[in-house]
N, C-alpha and C. Protein backbone atom coordinates (compact mmCIF):
# COMPACT_ATOMS: atom_id res chain seq x y z
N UNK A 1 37.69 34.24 5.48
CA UNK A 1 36.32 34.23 5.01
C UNK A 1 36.16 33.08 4.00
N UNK A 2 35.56 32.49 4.24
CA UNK A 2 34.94 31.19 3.30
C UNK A 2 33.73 31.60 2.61
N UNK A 3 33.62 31.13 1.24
CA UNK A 3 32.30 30.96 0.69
C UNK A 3 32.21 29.39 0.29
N UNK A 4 30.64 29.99 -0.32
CA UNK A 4 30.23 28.74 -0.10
C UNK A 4 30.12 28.53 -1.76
N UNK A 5 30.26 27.25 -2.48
CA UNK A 5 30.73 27.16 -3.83
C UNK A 5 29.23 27.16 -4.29
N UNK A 6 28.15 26.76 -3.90
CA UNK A 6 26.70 26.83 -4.39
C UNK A 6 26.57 28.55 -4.97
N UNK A 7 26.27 29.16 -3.85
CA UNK A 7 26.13 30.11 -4.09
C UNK A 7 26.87 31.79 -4.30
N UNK A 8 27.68 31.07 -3.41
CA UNK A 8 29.33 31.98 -3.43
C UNK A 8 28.73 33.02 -2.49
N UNK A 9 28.02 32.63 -1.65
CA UNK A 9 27.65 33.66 -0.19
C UNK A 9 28.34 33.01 0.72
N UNK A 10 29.20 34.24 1.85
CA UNK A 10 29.69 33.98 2.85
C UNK A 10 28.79 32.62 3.68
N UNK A 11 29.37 32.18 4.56
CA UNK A 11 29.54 30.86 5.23
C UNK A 11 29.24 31.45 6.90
N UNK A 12 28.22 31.46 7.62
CA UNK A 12 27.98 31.98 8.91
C UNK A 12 29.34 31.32 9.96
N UNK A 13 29.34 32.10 10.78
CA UNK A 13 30.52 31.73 11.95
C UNK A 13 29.94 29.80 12.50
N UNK A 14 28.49 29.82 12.59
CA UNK A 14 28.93 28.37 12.90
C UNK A 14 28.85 27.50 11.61
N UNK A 15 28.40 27.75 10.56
CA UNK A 15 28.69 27.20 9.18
C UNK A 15 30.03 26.55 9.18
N UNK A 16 31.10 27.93 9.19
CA UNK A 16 32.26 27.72 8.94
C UNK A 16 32.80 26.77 10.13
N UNK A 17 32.23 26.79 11.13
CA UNK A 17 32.55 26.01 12.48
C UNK A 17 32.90 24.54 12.04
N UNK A 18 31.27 24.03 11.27
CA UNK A 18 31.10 22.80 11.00
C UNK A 18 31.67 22.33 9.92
N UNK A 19 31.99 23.21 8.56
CA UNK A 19 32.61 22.54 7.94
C UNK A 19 34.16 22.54 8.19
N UNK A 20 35.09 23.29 8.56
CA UNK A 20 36.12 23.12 9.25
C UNK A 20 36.37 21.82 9.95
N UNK A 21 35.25 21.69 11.44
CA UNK A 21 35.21 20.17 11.50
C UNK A 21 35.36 19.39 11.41
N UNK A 22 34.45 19.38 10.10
CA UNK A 22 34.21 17.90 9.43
C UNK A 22 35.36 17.69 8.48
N UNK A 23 36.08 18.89 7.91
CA UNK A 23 37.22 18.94 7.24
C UNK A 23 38.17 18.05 8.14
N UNK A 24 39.06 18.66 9.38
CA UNK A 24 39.60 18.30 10.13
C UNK A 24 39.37 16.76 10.43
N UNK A 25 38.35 16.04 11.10
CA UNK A 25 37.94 15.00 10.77
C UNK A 25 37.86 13.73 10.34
N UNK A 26 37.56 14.54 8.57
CA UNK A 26 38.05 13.98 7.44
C UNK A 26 40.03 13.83 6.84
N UNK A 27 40.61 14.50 7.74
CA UNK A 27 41.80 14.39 7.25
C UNK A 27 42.36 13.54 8.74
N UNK A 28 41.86 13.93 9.80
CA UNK A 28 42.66 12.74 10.84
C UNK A 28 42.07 11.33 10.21
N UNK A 29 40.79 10.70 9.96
CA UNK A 29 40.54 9.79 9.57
C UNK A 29 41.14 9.00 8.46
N UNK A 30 42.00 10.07 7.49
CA UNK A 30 42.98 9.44 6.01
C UNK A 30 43.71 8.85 6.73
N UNK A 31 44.25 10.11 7.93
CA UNK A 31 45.71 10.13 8.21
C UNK A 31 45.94 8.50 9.55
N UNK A 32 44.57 8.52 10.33
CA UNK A 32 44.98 7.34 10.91
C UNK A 32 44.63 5.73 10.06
N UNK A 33 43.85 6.20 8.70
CA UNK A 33 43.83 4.60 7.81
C UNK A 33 45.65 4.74 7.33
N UNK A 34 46.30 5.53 7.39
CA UNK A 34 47.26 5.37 6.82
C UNK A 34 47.77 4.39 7.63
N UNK A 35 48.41 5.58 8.76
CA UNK A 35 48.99 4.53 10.06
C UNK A 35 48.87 3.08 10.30
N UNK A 36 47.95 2.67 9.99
CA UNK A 36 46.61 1.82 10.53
C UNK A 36 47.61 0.69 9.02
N UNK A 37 47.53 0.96 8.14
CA UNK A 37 48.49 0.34 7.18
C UNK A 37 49.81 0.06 7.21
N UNK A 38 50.39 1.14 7.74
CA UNK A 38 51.64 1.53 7.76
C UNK A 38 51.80 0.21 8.86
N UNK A 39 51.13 0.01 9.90
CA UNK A 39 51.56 -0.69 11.16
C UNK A 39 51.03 -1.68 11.02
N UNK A 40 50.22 -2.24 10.23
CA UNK A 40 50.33 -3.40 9.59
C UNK A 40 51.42 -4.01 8.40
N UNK A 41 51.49 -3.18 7.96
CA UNK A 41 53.27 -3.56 7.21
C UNK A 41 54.01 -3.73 7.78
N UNK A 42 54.22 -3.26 9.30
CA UNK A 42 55.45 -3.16 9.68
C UNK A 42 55.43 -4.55 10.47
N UNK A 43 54.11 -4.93 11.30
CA UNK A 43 54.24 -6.05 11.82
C UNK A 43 54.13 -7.18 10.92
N UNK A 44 53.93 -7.48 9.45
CA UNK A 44 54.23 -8.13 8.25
C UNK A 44 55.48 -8.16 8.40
N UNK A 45 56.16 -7.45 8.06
CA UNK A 45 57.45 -7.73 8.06
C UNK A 45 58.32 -8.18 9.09
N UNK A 46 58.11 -7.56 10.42
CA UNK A 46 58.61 -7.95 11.32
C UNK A 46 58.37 -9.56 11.82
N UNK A 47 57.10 -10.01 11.09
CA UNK A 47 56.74 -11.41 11.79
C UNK A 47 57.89 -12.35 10.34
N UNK A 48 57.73 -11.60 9.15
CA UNK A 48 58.36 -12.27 8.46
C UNK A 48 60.35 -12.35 8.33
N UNK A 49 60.76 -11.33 8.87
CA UNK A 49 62.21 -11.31 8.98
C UNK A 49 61.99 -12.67 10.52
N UNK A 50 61.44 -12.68 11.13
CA UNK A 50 61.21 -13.57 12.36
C UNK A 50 61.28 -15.29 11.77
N UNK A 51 60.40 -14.82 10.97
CA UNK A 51 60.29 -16.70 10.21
C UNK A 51 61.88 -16.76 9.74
N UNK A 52 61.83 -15.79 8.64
CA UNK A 52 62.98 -16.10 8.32
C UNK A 52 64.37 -16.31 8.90
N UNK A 53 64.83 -15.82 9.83
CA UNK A 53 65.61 -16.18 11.15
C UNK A 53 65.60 -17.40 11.87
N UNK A 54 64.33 -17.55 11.58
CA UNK A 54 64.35 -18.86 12.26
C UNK A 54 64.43 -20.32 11.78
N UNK A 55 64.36 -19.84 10.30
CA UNK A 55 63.98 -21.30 9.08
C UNK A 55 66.15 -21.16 8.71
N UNK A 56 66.63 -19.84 8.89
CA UNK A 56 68.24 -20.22 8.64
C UNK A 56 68.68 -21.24 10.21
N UNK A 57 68.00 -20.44 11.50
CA UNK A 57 69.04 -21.05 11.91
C UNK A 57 68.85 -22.59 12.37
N UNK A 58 66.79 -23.20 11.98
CA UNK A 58 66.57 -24.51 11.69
C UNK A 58 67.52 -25.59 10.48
N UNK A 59 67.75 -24.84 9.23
CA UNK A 59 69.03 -25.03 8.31
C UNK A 59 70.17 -25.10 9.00
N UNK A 60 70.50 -24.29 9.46
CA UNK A 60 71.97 -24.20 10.51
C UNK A 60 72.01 -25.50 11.46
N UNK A 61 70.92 -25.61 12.06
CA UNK A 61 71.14 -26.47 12.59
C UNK A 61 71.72 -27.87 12.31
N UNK A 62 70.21 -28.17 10.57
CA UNK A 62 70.32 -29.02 10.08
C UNK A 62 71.98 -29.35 9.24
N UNK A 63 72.53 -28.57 8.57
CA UNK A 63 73.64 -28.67 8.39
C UNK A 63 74.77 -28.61 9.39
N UNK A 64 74.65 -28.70 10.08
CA UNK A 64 75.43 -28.71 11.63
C UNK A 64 75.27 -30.67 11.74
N UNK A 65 74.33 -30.82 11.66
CA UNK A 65 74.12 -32.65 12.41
C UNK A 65 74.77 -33.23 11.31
N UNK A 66 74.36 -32.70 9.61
CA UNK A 66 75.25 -33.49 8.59
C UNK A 66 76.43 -33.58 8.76
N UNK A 67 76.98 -32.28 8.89
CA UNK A 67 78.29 -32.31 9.35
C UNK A 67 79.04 -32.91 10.32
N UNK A 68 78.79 -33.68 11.43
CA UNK A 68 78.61 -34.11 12.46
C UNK A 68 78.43 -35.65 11.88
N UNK A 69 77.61 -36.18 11.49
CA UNK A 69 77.23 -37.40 11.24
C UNK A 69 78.37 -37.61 9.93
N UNK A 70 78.56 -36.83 9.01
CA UNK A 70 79.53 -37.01 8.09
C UNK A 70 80.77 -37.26 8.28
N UNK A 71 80.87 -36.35 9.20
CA UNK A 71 82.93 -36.68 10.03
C UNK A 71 82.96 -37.93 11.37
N UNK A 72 81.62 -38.31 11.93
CA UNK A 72 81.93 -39.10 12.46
C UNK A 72 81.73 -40.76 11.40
N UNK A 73 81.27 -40.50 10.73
CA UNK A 73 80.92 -41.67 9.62
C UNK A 73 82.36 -41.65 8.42
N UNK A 74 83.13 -40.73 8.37
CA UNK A 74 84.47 -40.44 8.17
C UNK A 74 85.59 -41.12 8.81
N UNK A 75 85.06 -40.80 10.24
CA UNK A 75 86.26 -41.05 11.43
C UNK A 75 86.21 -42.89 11.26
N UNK A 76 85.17 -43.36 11.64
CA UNK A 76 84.89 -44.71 11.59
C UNK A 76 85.57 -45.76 10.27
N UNK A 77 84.89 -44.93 9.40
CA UNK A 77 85.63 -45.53 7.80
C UNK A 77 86.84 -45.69 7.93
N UNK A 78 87.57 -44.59 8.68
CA UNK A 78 88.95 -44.07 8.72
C UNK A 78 89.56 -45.48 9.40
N UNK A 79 89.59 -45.56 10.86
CA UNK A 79 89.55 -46.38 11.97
C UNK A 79 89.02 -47.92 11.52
N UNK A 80 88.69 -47.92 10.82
CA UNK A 80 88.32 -49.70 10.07
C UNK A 80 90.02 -50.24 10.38
């Protein structure tokens, strides 16, 4: 049994119908802005562990050719 806080008289069967409802409603609507956040964080992050993966192994790379250009610029010096 529900009342009603105005008057503190019972709440008719479809009264209680509608505010139930709109209760219900009102709490899937929190519950999918949450989600709705939640899965935007997640693809934030996911796009950003992505960059970042990809800017080491652009570094990797880049220290890979120094290395490379260093020992063959080594080898040569060497070989004079």
């Amino acid at each position: 049994m529900l009342l009603k806080i105005v008057g503190l008289k019972e709440m008719s069967p479809q009264e209680q119908k509608e505010y139930e409802t709109k209760k219900s409603a009102k709490e899937k609507r929190k519950v999918d802005e949450r989600n709705d956040k939640l899965w935007a964080n997640m693809q934030a992050e996911t796009k950003a562990i992505a960059r970042n993966k990809k800017e080491k192994e652009a570094d990797r790379g880049l220290n890979m050719e120094d290395n490379v250009f260093m020992r063959a610029s080594r080898y040569r010096l060497d070989n004079k």
